[in-house]
Protein backbone atom coordinates (compact mmCIF):
# COMPACT_ATOMS: atom_id res chain seq x y z
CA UNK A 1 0.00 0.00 0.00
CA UNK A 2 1.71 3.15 -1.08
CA UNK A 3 0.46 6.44 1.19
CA UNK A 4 0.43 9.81 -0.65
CA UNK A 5 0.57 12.90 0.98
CA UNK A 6 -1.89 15.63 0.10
CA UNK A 7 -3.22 18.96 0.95
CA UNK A 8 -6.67 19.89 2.39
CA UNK A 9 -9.78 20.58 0.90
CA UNK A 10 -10.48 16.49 1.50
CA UNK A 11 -13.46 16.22 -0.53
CA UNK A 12 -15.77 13.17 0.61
CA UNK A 13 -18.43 13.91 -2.01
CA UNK A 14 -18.93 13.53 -5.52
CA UNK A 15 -18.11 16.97 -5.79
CA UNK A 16 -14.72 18.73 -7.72
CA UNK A 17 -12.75 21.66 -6.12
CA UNK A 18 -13.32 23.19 -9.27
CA UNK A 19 -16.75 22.94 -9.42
CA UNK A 20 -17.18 23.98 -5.97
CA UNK A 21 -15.27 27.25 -6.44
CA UNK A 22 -17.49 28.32 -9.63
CA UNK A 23 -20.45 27.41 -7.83
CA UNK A 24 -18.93 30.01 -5.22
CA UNK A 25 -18.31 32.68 -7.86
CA UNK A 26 -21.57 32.25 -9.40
CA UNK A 27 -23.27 33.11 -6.12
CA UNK A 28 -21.44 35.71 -5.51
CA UNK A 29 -22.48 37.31 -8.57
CA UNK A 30 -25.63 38.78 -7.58
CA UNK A 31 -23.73 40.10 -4.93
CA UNK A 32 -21.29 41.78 -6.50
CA UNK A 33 -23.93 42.53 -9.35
CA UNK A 34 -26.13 44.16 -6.47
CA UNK A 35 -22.97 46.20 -4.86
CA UNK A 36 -21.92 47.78 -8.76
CA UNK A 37 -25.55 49.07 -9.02
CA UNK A 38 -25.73 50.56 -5.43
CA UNK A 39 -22.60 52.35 -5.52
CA UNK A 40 -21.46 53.21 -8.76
CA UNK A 41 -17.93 53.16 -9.90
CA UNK A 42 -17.14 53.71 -6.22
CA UNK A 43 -17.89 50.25 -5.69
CA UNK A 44 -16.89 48.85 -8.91
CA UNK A 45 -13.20 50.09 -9.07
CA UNK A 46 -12.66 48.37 -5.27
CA UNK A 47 -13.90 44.98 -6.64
CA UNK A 48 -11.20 45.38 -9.88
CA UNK A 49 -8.53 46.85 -7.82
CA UNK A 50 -8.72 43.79 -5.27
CA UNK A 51 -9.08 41.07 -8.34
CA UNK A 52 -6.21 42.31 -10.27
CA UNK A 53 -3.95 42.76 -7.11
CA UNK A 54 -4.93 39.10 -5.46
CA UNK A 55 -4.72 37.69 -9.63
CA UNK A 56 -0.87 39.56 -10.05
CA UNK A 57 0.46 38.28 -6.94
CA UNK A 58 -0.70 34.62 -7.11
CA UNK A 59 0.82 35.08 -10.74
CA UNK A 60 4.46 35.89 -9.45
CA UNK A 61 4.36 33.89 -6.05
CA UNK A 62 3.59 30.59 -8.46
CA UNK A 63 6.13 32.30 -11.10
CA UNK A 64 8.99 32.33 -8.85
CA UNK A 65 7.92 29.37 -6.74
CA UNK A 66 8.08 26.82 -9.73
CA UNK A 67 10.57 28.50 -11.53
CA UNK A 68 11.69 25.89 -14.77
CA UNK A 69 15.00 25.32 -14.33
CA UNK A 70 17.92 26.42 -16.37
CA UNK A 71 15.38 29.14 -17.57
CA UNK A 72 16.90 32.87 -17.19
CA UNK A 73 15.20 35.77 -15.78
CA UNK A 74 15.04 37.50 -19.23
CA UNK A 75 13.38 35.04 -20.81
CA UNK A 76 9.93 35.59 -18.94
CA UNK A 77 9.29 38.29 -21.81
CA UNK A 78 9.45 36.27 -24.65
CA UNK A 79 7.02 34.15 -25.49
CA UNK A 80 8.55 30.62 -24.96
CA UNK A 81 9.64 31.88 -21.60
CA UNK A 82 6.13 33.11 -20.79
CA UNK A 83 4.73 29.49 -22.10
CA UNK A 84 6.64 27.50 -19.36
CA UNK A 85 5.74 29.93 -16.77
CA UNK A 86 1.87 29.86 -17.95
CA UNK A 87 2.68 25.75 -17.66
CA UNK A 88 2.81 25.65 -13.88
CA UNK A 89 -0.36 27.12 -13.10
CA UNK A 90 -4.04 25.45 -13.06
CA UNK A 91 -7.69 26.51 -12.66
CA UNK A 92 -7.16 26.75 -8.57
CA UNK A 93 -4.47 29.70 -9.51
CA UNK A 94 -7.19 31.67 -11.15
CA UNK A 95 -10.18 30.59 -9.28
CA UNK A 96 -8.81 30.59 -5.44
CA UNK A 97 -7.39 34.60 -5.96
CA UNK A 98 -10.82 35.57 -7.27
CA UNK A 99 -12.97 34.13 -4.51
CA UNK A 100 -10.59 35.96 -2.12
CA UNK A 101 -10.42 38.80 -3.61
CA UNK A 102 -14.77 38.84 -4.39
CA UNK A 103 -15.36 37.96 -0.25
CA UNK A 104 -12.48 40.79 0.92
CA UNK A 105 -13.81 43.58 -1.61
CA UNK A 106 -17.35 42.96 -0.70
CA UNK A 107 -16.38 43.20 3.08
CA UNK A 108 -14.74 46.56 2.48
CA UNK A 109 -17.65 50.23 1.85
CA UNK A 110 -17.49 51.57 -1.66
CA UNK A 111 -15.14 54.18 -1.66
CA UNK A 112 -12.30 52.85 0.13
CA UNK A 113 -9.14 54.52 -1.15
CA UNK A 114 -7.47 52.22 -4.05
CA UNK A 115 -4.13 52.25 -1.75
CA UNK A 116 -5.99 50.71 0.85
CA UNK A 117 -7.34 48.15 -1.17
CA UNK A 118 -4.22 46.97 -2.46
CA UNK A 119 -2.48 46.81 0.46
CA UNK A 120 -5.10 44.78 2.34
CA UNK A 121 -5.06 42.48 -1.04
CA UNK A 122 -1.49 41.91 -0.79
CA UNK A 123 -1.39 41.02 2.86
CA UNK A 124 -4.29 38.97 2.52
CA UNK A 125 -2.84 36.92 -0.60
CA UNK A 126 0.39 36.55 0.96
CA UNK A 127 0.00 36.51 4.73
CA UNK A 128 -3.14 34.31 4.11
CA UNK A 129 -2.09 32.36 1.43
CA UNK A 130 0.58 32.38 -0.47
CA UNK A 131 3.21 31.81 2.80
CA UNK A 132 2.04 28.40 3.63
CA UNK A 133 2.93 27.33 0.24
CA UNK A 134 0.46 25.69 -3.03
CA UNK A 135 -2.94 25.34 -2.80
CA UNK A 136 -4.36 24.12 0.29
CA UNK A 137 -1.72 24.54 2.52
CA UNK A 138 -3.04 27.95 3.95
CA UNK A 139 -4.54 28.03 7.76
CA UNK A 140 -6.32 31.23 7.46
CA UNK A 141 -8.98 32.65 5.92
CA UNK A 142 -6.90 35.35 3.52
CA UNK A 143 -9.82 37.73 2.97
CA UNK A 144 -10.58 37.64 6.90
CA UNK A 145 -6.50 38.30 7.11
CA UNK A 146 -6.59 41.37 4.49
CA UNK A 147 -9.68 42.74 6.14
CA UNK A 148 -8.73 42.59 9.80
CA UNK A 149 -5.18 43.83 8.69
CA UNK A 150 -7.10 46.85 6.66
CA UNK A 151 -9.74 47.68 9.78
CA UNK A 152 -6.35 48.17 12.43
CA UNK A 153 -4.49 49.42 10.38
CA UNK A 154 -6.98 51.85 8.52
CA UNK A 155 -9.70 52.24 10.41
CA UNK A 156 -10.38 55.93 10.04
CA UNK A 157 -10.34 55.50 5.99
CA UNK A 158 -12.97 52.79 6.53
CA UNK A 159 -15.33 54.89 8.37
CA UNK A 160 -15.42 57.49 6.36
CA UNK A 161 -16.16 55.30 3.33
CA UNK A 162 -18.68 53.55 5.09
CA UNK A 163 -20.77 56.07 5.67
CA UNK A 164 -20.95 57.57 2.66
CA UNK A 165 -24.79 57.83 1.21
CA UNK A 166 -25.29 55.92 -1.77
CA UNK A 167 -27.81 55.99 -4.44
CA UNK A 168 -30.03 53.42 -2.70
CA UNK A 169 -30.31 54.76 0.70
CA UNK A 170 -33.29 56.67 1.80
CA UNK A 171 -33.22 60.61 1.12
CA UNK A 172 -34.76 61.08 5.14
CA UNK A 173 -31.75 59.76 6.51
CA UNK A 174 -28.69 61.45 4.35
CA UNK A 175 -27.52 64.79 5.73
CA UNK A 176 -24.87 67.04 3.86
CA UNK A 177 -24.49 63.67 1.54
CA UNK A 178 -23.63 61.44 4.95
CA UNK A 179 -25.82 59.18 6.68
CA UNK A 180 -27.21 60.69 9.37
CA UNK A 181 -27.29 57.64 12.06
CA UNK A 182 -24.48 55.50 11.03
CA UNK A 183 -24.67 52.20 10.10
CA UNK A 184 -27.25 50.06 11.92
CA UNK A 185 -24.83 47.95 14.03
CA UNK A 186 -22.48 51.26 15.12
CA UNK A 187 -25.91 53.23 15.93
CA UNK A 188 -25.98 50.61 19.15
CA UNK A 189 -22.98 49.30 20.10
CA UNK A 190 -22.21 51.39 23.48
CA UNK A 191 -26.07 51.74 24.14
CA UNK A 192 -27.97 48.55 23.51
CA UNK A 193 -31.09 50.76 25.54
CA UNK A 194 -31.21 52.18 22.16
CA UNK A 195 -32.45 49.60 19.94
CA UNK A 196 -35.83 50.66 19.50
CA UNK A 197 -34.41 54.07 17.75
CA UNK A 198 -32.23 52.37 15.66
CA UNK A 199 -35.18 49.89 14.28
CA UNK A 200 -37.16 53.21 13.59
CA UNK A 201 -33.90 54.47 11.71
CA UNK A 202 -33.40 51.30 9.98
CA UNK A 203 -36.11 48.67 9.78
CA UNK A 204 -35.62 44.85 9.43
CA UNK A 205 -36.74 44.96 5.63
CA UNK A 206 -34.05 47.48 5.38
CA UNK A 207 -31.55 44.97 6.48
CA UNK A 208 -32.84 42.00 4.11
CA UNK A 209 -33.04 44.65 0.85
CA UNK A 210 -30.00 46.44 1.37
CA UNK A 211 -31.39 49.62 2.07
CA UNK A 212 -28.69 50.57 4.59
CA UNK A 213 -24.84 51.83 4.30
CA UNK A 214 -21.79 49.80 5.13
CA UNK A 215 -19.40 47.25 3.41
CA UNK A 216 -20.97 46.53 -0.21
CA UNK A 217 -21.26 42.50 0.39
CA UNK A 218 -23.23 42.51 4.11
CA UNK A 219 -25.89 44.74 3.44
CA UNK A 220 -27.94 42.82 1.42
CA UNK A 221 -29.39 40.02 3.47
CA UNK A 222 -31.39 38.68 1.09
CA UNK A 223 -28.98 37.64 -1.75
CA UNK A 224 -26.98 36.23 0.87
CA UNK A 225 -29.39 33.93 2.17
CA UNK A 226 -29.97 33.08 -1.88
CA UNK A 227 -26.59 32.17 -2.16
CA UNK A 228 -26.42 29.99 0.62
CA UNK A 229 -29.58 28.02 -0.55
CA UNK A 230 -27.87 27.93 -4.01
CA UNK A 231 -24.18 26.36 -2.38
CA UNK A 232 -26.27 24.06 0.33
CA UNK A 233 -28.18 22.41 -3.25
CA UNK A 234 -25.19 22.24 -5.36
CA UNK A 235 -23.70 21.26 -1.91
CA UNK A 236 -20.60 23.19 -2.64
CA UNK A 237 -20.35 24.11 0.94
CA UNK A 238 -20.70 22.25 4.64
CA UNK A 239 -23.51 23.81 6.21
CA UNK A 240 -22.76 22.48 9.57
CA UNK A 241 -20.22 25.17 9.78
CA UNK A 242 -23.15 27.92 8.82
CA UNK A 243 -25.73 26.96 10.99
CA UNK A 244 -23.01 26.38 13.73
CA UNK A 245 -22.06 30.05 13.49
CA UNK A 246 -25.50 31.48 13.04
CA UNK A 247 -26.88 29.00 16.04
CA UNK A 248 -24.00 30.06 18.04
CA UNK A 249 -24.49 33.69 17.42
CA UNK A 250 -28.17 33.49 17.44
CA UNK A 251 -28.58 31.42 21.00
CA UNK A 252 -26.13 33.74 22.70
CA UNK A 253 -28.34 36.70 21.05
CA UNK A 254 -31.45 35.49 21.84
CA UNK A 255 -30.27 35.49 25.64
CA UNK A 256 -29.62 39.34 25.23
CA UNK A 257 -32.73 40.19 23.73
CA UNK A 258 -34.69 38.54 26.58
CA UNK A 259 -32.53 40.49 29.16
CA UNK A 260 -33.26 43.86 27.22
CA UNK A 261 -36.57 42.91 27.61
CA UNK A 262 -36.53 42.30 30.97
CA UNK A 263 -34.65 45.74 31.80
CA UNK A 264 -36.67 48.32 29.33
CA UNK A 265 -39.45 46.10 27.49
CA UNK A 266 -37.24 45.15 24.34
CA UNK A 267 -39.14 43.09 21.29
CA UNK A 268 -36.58 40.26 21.55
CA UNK A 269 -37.79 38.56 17.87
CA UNK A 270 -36.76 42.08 16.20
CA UNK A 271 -33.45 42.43 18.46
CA UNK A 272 -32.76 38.80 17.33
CA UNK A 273 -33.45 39.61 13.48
CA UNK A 274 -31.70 42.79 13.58
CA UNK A 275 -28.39 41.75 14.89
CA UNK A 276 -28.26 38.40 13.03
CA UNK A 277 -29.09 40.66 9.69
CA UNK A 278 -27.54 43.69 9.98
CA UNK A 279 -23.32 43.24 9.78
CA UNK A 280 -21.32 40.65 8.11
CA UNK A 281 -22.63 37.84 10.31
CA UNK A 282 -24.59 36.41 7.00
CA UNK A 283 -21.71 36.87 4.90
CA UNK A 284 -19.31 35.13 6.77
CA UNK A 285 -21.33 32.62 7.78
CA UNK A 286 -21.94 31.46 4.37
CA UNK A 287 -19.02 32.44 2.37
CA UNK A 288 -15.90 32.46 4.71
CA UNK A 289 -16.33 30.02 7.77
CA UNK A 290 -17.38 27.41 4.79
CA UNK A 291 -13.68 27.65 3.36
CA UNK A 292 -12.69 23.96 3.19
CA UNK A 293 -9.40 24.61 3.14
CA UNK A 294 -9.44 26.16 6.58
CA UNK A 295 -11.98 24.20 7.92
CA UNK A 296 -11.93 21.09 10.26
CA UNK A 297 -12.49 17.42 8.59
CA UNK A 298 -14.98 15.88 10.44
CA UNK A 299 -18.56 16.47 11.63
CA UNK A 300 -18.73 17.47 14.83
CA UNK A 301 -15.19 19.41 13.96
CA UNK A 302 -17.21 21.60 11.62
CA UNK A 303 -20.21 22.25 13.46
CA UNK A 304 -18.74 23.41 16.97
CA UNK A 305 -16.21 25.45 14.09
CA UNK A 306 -19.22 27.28 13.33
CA UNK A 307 -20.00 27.31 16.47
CA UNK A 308 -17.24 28.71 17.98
CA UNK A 309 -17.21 31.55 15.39
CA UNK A 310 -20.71 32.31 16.26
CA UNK A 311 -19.79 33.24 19.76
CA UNK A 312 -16.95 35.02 19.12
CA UNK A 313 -18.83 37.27 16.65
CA UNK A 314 -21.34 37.58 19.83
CA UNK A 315 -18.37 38.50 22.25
CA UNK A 316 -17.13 41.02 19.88
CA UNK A 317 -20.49 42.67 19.26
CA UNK A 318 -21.59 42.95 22.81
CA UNK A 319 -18.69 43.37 24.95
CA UNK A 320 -15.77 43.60 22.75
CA UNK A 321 -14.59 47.24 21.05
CA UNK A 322 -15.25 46.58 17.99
CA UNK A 323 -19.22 46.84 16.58
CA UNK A 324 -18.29 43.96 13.77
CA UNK A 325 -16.25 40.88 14.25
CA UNK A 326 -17.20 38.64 11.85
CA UNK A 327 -13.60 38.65 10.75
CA UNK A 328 -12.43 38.13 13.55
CA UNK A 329 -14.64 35.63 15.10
CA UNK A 330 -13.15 33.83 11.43
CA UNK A 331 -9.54 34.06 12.04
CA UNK A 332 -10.04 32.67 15.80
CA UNK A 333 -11.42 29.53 14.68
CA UNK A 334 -9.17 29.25 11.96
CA UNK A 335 -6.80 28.76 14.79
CA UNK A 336 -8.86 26.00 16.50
CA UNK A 337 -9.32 23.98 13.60
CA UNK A 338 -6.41 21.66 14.10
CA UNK A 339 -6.68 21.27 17.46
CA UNK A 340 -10.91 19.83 16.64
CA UNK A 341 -8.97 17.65 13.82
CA UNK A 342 -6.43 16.37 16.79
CA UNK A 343 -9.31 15.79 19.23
CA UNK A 344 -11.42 13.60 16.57
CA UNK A 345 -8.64 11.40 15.50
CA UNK A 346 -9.61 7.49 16.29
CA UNK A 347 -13.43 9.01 16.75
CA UNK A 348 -16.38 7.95 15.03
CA UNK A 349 -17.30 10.39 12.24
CA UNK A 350 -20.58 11.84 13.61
CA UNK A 351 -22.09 13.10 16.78
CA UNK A 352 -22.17 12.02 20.51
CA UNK A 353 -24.42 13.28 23.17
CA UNK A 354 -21.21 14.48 25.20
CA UNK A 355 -19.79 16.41 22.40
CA UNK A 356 -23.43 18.07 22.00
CA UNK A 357 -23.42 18.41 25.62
CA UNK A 358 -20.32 19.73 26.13
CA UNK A 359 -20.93 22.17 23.35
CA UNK A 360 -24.16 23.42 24.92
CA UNK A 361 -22.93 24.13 27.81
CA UNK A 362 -20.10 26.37 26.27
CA UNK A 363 -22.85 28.51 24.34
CA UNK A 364 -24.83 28.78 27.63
CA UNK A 365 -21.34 29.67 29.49
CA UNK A 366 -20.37 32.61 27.10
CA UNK A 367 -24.68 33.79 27.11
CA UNK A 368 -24.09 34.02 31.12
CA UNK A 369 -21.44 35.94 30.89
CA UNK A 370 -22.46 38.45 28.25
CA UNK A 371 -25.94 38.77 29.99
CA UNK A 372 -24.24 39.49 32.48
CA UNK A 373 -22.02 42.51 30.91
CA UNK A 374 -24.98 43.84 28.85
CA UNK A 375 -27.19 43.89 32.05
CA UNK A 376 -24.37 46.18 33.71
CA UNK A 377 -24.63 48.32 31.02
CA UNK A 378 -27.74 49.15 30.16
CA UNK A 379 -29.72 51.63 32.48
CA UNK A 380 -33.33 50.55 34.01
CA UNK A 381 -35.66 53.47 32.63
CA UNK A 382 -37.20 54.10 35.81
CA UNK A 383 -33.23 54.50 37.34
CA UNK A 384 -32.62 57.18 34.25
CA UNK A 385 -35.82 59.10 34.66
CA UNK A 386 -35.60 59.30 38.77
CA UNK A 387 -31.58 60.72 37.84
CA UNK A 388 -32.85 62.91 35.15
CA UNK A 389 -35.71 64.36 37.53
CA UNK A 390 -33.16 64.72 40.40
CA UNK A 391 -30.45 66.83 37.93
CA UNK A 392 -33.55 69.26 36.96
């Protein structure tokens, strides 16, 4: 028996990498389609910049990397040269830098300078990728790695792009061409208490149509949710990672919303559907924590993956700094997924009560705790107005 060593995605299904990655570019079409009508060439000229950036440096990495041998520098410019170079490279070279490239422009607002694209794009094609070798070798996510590296190290440049009015959003809420209450998840992230404003400002058909500012590929709910339904038929994506993160998101959430509504009255179903649709929660769950390559092999791996992301996006939102952290939440499981592979080695493929058990008890763990923090912060209205009468 002769063993051969390979590199992940491990495909147990009838399915092709190839034909899994076009099924991913085809749903994020309408996407993309949906962001170029909203904003213009504003959005338009950040979804080129990051293709041809992710496209040109997979193009040298793989150049140099499987240089022919014997073969000069020079000779790169003639055509002979430039056949034997075009020789090394497949459909995974073309088809891998796009999808990154799609996912990290769509997670940045139209009108992001073009330096800032690129340089995100570069670090996320080479930090995230192209380090850790050919295809399949990577650990992380390298749009989550281009965005997160773009959001520290830019973050002012962001926010001014992302609340920019575009053609789409409502003429009430734009003031001197800006958006008057930020986007929907900034408008409460140091004052939960003020939910019910922010639904007034943006509704929850808002979120699903798109109707709202902030990166071009999150605010339209709707699409995303066609997509996923699209890549769960084809099955060119695991949804146990999906509806790990969005169940591990949405329990943790659901806990908030009933402890807003035991402080100041808060509709918990609306709270629930506004946080899971407004942000990049949607986005990521369906077209970054399903990454193959960076996902865990087995079952239960992938689900408490999702899982895992889910509450990190949670911890970010409600008690962390940031009012996003989708990408985030992605690049921290990333980190885990080994460790899930080494734990389900010798293990029966599939699902035990324990793991389920012990996986319930960390979602009701990190719901205790935020409850907790969100209770602390948030001010009974009866304990505001008695302050507000005593001050007069």
């Amino acid at each position: 028996m002769i063993f051969k060593r390979e590199t992940s995605p491990f495909i147990r299904k009838n399915v092709s990498v190839k034909r899994m990655m076009l099924d991913v570019i085809i749903a994020l079409v309408p996407i993309v389609l949906f962001a170029s009508i909203q904003n213009g060439w504003k959005g338009i000229y950040v979804i080129l910049t990051a293709v041809i950036t992710m496209l040109l440096a997979e193009f040298v990495a793989v150049a140099l990397m499987k240089w022919p041998e014997g073969m000069l520098r020079r000779e790169i410019f003639t055509k002979e040269g430039f056949k034997k170079i075009v020789s090394n490279f497949n459909i995974n070279n073309i088809f891998c830098p796009i999808i990154s490239a799609l996912i990290f422009s769509l997670l940045l607002p139209a009108a992001t300078p073009v330096y800032v694209v690129i340089v995100g794009s570069l670090v996320g094609i080479i930090f995230g990728k192209l380090v850790f070798g050919p295809y399949g070798g990577n650990i992380f996510n390298p749009a989550a790695v281009g965005f997160v590296f773009v959001l520290i190290c830019f973050s002012s440049q962001l926010d001014a792009a992302r609340i920019t009015a575009t053609g789409v959003i409502r003429p009430d809420l734009i003031e001197d061409g800006v958006i008057a209450g930020g986007t929907p998840l900034g408008q409460i992230k140091d004052n939960l208490g003020n939910f019910g404003e922010a639904l007034g400002t943006y509704s929850i058909k808002d979120l699903l149509l798109g109707n709202i500012p902030g990166a071009m590929g999150e605010v339209c709910s709707l699409l995303i949710i066609i997509a996923f339904i699209y890549l769960a038929i084809r099955r060119a994506i695991d949804v146990r990672a999906t509806i790990g993160m969005i169940l591990g998101f949405g329990l943790v959430t659901l806990s908030v919303g009933i402890t807003l509504y035991c402080i100041n009255g808060t509709n918990v179903l609306d709270f629930l559907l506004y946080e899971i649709l407004a942000g990049g929660l949607l986005f990521g769950a369906v077209f970054m924590i399903t990454d193959p390559v960076t996902s865990p092999v087995t079952k239960f791996g992938r689900l408490f993956f999702g899982v895992f992301a889910g509450l990190m996006v949670a911890l970010i939102r409600f008690i962390g700094g940031y009012p996003e952290g989708t990408a985030f939440a992605i690049l921290f499981a990333n980190m885990i997924a080994s460790a899930l592979d080494y734990f389900m080695q010798g293990k029966k493929n599939s699902y035990s009560w324990i793991q389920l058990g012990v996986t319930f008890v960390v979602i009701v763990c990190i719901s205790l705790i935020v409850c907790y923090t969100v209770a602390g912060r948030t001010p009974m209205p009866e304990v505001t107005t008695y302050i507000g009468g005593l001050l007069k």
